[in-house]
N, C-alpha and C. Protein backbone atom coordinates (compact mmCIF):
# COMPACT_ATOMS: atom_id res chain seq x y z
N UNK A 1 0.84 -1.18 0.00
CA UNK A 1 0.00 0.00 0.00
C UNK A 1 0.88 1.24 0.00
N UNK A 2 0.61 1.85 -0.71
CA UNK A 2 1.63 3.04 -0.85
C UNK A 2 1.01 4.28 0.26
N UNK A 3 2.11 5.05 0.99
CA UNK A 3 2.25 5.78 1.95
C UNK A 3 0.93 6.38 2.19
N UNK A 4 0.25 7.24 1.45
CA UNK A 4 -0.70 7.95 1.24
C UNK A 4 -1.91 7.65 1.36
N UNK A 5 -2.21 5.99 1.59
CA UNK A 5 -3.49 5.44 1.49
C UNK A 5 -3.36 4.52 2.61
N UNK A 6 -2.23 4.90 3.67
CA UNK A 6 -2.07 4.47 4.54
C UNK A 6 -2.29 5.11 5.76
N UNK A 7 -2.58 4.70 7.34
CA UNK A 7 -2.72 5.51 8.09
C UNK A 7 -2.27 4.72 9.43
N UNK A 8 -0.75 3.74 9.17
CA UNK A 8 -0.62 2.90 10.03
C UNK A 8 0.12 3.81 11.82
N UNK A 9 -0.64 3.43 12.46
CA UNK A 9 -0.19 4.25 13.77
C UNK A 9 0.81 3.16 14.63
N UNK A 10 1.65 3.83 14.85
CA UNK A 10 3.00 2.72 15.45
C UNK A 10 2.80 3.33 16.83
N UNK A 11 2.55 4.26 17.48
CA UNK A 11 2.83 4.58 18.93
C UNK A 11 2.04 4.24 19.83
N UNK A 12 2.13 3.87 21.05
CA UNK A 12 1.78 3.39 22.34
C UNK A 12 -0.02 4.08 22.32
N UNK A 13 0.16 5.55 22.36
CA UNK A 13 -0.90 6.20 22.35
C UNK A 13 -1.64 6.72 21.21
N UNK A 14 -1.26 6.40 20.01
CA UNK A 14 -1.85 6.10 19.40
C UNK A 14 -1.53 8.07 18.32
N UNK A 15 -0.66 8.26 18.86
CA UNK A 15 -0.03 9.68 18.34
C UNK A 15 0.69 9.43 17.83
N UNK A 16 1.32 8.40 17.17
CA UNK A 16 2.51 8.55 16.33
C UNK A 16 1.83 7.48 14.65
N UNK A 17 2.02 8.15 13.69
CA UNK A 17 1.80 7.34 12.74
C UNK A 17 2.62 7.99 11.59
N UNK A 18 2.75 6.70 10.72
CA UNK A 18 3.30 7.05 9.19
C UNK A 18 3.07 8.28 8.23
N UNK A 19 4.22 9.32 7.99
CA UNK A 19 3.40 10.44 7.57
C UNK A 19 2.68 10.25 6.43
N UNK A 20 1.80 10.74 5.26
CA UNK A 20 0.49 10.47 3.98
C UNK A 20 1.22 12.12 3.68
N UNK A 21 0.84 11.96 2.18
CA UNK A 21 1.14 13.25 1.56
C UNK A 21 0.19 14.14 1.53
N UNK A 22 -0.81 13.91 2.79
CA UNK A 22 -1.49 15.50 3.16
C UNK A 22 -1.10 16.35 4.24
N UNK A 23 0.01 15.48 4.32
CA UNK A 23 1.05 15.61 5.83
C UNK A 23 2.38 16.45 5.46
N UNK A 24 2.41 16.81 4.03
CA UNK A 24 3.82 17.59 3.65
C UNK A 24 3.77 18.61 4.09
N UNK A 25 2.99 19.87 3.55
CA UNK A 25 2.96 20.94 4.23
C UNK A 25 2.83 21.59 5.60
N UNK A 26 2.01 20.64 6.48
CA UNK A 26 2.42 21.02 7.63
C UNK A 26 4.46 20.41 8.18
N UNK A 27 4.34 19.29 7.86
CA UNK A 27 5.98 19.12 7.91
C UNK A 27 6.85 20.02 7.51
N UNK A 28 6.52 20.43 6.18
CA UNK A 28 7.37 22.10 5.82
C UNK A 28 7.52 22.99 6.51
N UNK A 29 6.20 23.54 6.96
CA UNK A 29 6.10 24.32 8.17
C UNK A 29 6.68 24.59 9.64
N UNK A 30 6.85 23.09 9.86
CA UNK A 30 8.05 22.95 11.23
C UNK A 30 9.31 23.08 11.00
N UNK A 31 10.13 23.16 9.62
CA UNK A 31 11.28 23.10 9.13
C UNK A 31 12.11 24.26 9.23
N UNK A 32 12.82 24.78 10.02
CA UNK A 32 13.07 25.70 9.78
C UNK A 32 13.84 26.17 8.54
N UNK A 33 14.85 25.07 8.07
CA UNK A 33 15.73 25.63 7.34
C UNK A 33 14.35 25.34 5.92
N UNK A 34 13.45 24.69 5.61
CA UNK A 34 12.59 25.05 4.44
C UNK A 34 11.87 26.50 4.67
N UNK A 35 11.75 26.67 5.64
CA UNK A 35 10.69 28.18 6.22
C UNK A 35 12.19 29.17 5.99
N UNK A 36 13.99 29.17 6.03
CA UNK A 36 14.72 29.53 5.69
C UNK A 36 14.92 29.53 3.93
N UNK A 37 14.07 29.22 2.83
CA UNK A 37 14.18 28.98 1.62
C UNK A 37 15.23 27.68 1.40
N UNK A 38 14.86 26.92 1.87
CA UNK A 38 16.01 25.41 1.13
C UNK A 38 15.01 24.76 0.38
N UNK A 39 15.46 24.55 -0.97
CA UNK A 39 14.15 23.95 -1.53
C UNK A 39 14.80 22.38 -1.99
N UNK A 40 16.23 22.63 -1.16
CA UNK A 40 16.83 20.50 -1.31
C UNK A 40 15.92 20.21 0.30
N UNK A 41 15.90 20.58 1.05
CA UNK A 41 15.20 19.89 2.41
C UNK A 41 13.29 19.53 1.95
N UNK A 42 12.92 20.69 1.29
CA UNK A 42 11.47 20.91 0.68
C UNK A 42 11.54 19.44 -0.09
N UNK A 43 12.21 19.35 -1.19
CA UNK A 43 11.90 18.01 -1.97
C UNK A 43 12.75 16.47 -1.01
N UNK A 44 13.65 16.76 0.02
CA UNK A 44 13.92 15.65 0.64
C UNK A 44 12.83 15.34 1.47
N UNK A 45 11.96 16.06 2.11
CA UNK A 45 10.85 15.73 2.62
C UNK A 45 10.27 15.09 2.28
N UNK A 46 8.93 15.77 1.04
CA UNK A 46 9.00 15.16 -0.10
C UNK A 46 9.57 13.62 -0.11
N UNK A 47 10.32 13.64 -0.58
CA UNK A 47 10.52 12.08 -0.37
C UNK A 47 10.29 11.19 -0.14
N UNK A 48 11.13 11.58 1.49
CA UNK A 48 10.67 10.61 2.47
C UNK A 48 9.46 10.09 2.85
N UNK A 49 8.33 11.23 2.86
CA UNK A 49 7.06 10.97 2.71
C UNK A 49 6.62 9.67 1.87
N UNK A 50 6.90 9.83 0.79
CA UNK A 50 6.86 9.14 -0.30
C UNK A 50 7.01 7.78 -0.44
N UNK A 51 8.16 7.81 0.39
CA UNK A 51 8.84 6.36 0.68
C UNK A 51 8.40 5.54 1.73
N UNK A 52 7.67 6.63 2.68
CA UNK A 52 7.33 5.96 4.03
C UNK A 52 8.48 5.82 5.24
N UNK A 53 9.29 6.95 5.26
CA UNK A 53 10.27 7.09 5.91
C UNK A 53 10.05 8.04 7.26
N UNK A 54 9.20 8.72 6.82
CA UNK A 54 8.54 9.40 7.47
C UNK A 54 7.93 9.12 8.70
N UNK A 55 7.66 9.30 10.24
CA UNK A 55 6.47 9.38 10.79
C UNK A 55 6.17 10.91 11.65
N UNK A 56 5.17 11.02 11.86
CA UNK A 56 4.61 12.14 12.45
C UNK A 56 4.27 11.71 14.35
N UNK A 57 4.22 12.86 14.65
CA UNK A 57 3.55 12.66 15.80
C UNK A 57 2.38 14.02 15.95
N UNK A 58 1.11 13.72 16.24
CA UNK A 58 0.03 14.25 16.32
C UNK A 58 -1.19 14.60 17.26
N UNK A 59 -1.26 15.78 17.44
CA UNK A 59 -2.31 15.41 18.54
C UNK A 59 -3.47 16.48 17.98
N UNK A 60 -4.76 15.87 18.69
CA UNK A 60 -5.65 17.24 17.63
C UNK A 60 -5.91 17.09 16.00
N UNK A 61 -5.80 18.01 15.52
CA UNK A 61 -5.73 18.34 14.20
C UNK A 61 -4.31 18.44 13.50
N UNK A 62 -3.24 18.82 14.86
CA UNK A 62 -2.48 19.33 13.91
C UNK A 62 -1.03 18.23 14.37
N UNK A 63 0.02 18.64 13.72
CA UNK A 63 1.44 17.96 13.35
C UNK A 63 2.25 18.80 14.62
N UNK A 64 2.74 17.74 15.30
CA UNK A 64 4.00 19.26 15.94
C UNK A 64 5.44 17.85 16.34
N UNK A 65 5.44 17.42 15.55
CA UNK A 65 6.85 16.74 15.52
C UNK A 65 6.58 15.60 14.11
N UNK A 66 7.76 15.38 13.84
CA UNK A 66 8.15 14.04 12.92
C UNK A 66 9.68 13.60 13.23
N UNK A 67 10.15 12.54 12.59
CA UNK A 67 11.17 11.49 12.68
C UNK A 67 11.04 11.00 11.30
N UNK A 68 12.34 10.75 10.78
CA UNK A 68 12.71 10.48 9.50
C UNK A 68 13.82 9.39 9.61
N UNK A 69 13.84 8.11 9.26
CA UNK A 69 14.12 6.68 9.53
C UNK A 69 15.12 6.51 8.48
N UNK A 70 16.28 6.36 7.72
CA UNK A 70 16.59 5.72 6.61
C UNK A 70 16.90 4.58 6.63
N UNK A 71 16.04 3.19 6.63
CA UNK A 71 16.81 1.95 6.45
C UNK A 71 17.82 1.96 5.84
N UNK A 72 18.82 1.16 6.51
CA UNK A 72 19.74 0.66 6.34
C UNK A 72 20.93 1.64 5.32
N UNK A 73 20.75 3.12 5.85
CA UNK A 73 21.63 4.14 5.10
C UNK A 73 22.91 4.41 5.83
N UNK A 74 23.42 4.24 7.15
CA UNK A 74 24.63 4.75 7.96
C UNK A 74 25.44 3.03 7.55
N UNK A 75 26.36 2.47 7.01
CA UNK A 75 27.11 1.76 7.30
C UNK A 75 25.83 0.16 7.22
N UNK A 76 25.11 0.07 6.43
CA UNK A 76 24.40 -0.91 6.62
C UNK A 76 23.15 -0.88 7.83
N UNK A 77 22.87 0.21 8.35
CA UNK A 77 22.65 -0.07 9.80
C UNK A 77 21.14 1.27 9.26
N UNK A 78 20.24 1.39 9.92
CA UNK A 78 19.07 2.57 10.27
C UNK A 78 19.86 3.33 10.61
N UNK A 79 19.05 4.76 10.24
CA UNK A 79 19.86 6.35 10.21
C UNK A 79 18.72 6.99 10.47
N UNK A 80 18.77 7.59 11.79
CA UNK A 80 17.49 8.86 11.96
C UNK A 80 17.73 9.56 11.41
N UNK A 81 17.64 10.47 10.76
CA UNK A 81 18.17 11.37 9.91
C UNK A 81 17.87 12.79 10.34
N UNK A 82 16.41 12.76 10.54
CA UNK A 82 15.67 13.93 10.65
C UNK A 82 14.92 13.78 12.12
N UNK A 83 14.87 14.44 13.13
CA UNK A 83 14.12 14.21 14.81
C UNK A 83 13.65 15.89 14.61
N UNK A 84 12.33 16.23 14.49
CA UNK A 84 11.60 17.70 14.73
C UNK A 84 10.62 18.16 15.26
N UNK A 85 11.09 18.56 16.03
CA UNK A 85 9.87 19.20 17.26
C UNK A 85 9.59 20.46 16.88
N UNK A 86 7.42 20.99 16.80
CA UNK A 86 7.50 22.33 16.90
C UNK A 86 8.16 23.08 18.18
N UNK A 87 8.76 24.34 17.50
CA UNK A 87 9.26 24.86 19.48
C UNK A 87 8.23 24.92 19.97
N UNK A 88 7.02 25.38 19.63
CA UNK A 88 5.87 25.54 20.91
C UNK A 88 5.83 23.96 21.74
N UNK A 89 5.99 22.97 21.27
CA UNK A 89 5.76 21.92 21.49
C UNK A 89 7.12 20.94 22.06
N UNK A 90 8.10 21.72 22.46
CA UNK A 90 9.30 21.56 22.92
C UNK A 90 9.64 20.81 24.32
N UNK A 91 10.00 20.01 25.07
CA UNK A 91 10.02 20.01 26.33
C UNK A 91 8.80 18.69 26.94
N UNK A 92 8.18 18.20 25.94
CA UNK A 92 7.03 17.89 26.24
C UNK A 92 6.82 16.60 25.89
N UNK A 93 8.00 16.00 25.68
CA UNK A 93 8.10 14.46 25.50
C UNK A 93 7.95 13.55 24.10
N UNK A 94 7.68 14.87 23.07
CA UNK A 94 7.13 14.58 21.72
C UNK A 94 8.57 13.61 21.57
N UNK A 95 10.05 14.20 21.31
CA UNK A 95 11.16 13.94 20.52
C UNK A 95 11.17 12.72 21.06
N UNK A 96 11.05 12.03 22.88
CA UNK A 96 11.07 11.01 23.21
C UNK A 96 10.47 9.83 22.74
N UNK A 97 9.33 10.46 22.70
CA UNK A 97 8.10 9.33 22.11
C UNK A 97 8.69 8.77 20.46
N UNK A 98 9.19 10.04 19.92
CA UNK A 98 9.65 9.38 18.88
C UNK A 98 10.82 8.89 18.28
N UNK A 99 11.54 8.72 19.36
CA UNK A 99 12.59 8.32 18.81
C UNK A 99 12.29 6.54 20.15
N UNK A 100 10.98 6.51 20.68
CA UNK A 100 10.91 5.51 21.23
C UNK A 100 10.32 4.62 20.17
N UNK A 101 9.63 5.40 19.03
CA UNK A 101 8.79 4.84 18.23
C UNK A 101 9.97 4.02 16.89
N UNK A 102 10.67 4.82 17.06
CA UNK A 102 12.10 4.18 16.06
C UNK A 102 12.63 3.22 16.48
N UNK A 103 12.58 2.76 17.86
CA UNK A 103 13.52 1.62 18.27
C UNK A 103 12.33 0.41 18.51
N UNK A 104 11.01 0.70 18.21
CA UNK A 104 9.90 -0.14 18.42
C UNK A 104 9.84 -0.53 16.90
N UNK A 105 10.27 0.14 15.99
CA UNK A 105 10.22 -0.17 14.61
C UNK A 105 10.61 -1.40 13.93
N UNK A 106 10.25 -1.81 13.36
CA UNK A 106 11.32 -3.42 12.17
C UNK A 106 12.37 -2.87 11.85
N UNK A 107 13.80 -3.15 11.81
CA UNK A 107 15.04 -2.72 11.17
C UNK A 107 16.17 -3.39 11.39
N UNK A 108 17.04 -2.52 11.33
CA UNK A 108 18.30 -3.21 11.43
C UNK A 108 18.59 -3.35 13.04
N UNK A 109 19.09 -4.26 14.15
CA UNK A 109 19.02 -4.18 15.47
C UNK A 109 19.79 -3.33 16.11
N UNK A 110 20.95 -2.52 15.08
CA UNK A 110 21.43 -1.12 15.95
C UNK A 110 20.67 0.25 14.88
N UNK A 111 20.56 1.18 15.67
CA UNK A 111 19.84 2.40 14.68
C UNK A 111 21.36 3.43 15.06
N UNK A 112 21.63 4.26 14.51
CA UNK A 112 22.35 5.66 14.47
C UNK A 112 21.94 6.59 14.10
N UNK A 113 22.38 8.07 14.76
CA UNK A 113 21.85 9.51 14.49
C UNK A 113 22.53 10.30 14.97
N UNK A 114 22.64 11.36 14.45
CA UNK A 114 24.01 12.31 15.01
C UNK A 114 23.17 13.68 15.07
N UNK A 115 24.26 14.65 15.27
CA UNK A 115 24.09 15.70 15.80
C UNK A 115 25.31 16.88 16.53
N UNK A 116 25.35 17.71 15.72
CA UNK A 116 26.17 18.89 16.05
C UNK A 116 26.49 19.05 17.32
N UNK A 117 27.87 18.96 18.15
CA UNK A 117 28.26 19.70 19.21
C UNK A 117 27.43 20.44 19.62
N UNK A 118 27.07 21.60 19.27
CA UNK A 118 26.14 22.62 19.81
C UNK A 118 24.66 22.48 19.96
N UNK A 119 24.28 21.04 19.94
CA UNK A 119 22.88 20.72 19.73
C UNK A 119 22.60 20.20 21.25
N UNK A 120 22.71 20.82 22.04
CA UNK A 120 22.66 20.35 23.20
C UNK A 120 21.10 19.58 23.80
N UNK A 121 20.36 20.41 23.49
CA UNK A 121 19.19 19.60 23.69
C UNK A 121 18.68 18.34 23.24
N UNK A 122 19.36 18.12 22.02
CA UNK A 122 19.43 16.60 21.21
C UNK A 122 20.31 15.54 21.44
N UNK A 123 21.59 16.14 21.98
CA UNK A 123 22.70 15.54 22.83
C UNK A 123 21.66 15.06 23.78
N UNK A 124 21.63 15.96 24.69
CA UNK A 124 20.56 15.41 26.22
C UNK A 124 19.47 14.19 25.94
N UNK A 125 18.65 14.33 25.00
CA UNK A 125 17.81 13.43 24.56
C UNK A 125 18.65 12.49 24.52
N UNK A 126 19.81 12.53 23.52
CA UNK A 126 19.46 10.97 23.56
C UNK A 126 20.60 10.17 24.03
N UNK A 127 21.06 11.09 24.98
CA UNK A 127 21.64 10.84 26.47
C UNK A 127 20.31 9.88 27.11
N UNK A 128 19.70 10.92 27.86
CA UNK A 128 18.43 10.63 28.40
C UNK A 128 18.03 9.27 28.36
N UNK A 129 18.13 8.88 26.82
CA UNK A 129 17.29 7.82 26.18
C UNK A 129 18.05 6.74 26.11
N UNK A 130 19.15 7.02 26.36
CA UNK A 130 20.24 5.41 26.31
C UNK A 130 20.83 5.46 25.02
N UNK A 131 21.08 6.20 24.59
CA UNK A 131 21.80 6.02 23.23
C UNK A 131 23.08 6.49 23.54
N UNK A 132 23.95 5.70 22.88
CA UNK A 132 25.60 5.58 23.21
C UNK A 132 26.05 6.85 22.08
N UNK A 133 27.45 7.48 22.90
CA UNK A 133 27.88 7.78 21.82
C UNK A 133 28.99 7.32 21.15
N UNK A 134 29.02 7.21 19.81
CA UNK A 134 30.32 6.28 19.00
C UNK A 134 31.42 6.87 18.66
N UNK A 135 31.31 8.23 18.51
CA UNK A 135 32.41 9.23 17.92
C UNK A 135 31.97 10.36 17.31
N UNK A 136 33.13 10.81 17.03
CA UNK A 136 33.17 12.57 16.29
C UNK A 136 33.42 12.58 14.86
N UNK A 137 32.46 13.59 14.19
CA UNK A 137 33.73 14.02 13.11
C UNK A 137 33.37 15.00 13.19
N UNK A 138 34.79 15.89 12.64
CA UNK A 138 35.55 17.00 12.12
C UNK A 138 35.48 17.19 10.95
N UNK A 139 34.95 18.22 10.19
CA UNK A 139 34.99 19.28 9.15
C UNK A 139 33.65 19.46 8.41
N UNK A 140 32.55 18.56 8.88
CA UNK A 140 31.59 19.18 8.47
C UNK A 140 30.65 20.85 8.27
N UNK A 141 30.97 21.09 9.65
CA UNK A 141 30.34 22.27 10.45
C UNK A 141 31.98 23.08 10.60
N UNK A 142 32.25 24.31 10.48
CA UNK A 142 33.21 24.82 11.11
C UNK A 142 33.05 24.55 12.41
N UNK A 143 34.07 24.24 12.96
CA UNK A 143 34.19 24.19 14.45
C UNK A 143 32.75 24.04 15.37
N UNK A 144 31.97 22.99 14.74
CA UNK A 144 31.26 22.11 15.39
C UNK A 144 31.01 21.09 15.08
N UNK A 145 31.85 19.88 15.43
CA UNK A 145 31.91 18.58 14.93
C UNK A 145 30.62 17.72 15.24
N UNK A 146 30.47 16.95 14.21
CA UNK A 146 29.20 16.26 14.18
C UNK A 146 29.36 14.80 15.05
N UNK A 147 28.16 14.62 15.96
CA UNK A 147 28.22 13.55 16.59
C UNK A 147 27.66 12.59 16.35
N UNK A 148 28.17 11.04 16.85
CA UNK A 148 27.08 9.98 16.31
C UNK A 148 27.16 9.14 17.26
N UNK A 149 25.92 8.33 17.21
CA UNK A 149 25.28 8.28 18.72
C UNK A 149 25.03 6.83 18.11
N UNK A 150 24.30 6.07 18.74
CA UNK A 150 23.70 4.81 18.33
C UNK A 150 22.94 3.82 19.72
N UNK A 151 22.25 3.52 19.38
CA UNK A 151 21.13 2.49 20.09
C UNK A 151 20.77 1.13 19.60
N UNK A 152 20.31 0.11 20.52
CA UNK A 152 19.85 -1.18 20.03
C UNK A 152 18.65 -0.77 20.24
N UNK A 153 17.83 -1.91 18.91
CA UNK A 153 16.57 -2.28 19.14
C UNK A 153 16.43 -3.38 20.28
N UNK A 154 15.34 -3.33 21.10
CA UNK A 154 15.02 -5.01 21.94
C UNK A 154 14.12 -5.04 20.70
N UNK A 155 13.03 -6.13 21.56
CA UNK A 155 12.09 -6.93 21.36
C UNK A 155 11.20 -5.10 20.84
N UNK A 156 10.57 -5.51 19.60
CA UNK A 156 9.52 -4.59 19.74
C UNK A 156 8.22 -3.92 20.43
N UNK A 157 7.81 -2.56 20.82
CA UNK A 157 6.46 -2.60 21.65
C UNK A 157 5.78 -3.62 20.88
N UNK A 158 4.41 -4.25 21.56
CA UNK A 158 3.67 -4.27 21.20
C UNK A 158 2.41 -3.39 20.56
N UNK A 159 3.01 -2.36 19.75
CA UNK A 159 1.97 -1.27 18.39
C UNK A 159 1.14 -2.37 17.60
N UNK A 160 -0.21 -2.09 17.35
CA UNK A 160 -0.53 -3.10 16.52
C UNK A 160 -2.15 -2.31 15.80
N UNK A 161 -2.79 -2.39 14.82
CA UNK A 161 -3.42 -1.85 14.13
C UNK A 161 -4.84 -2.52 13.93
N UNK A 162 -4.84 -3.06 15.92
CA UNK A 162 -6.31 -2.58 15.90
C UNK A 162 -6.29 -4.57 16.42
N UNK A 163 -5.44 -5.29 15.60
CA UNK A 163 -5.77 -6.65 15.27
C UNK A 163 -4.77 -7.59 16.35
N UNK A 164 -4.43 -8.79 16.43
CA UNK A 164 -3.67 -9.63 17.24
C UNK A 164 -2.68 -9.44 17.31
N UNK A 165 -2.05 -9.57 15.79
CA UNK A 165 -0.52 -9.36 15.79
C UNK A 165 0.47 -8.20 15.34
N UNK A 166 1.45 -7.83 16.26
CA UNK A 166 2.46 -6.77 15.90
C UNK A 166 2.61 -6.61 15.20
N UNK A 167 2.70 -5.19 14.34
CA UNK A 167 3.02 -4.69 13.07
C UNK A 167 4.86 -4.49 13.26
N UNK A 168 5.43 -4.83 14.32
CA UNK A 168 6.80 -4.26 14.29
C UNK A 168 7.53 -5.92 14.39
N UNK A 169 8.12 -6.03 14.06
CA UNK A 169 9.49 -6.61 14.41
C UNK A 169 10.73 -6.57 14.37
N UNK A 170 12.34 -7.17 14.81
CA UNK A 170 13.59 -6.37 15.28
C UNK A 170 14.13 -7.75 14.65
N UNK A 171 14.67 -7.54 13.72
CA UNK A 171 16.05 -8.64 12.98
C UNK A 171 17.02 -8.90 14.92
N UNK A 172 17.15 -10.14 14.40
CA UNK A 172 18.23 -9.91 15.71
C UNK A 172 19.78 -10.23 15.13
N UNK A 173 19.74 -9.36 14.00
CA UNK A 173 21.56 -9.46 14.01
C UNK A 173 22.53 -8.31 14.89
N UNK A 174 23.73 -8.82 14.71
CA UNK A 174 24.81 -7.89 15.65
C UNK A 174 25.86 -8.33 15.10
């Protein structure tokens, strides 16, 4: 079933699901660097959407976070790529939930995601959250080296779409 005609919800409470391409524009909207004119982040969105890489987190009517998954893109291994919280919506457990919703996911059994020195609040997360860190690099950022972090999957939540059995499962390689 392709992304769009889908409405599979992976989270505990029932706030986190696969983003659908009526879901782009508000995703744009939280972006800063697209709300900055980048029109490569605008069509990488785009994308991901597309692909089902995507999930949202939702409450209400409206969007105030997503998570962007790349199977098997860092070294063979899952790559968060993208973790976005609206600021109004900051502080409030959204980024947790979803990056809890990534390790509840089917994939590869370690995930990775990085993040700028100066990203302190994303550092903390996923401190917070048990995610190791693996190392640095140097020269991306002037004089803020990019970090990379990494986590195991366990056993998946039990998320499931209404019916008996889990929509998630966790390869158990290492």
């Amino acid at each position: 079933m392709r992304p769009e005609q889908t409405n599979d919800v992976i989270g505990p409470a029932e706030d986190i699901r696969r983003a659908i391409l009526d879901d782009i524009e508000d995703l744009l909207a939280l972006d800063h660097r697209v709300t900055a004119g980048d029109m490569q982040r605008v069509s990488d969105i785009r994308d991901h959407v597309e692909n089902g890489h995507c999930h949202v987190h939702s409450e209400s009517d409206h969007l105030d976070g997503y998570v962007v998954v790349l199977p098997r893109h860092f070294l063979g291994r899952d790559f968060v790529d993208l973790l976005i919280v609206a600021p109004s919506a900051r502080r409030c457990g959204i980024g947790r939930k979803l990056l809890g919703a990534v390790l509840g996911m089917e994939g590869t059994s370690q995930v990775f995601t990085s993040s700028n020195r100066s990203n302190t609040p994303m550092r903390g997360l996923l401190r917070q959250q048990g995610w190791q860190l693996s190392g640095e690099l140097d020269g991306l950022d002037a004089g803020d080296p990019e970090m990379f972090f990494f986590a195991w999957r366990t056993a998946p939540m039990n998320w499931d779409t209404g019916g008996d059995q889990a929509i998630n499962t966790v390869r158990t390689e290492r």
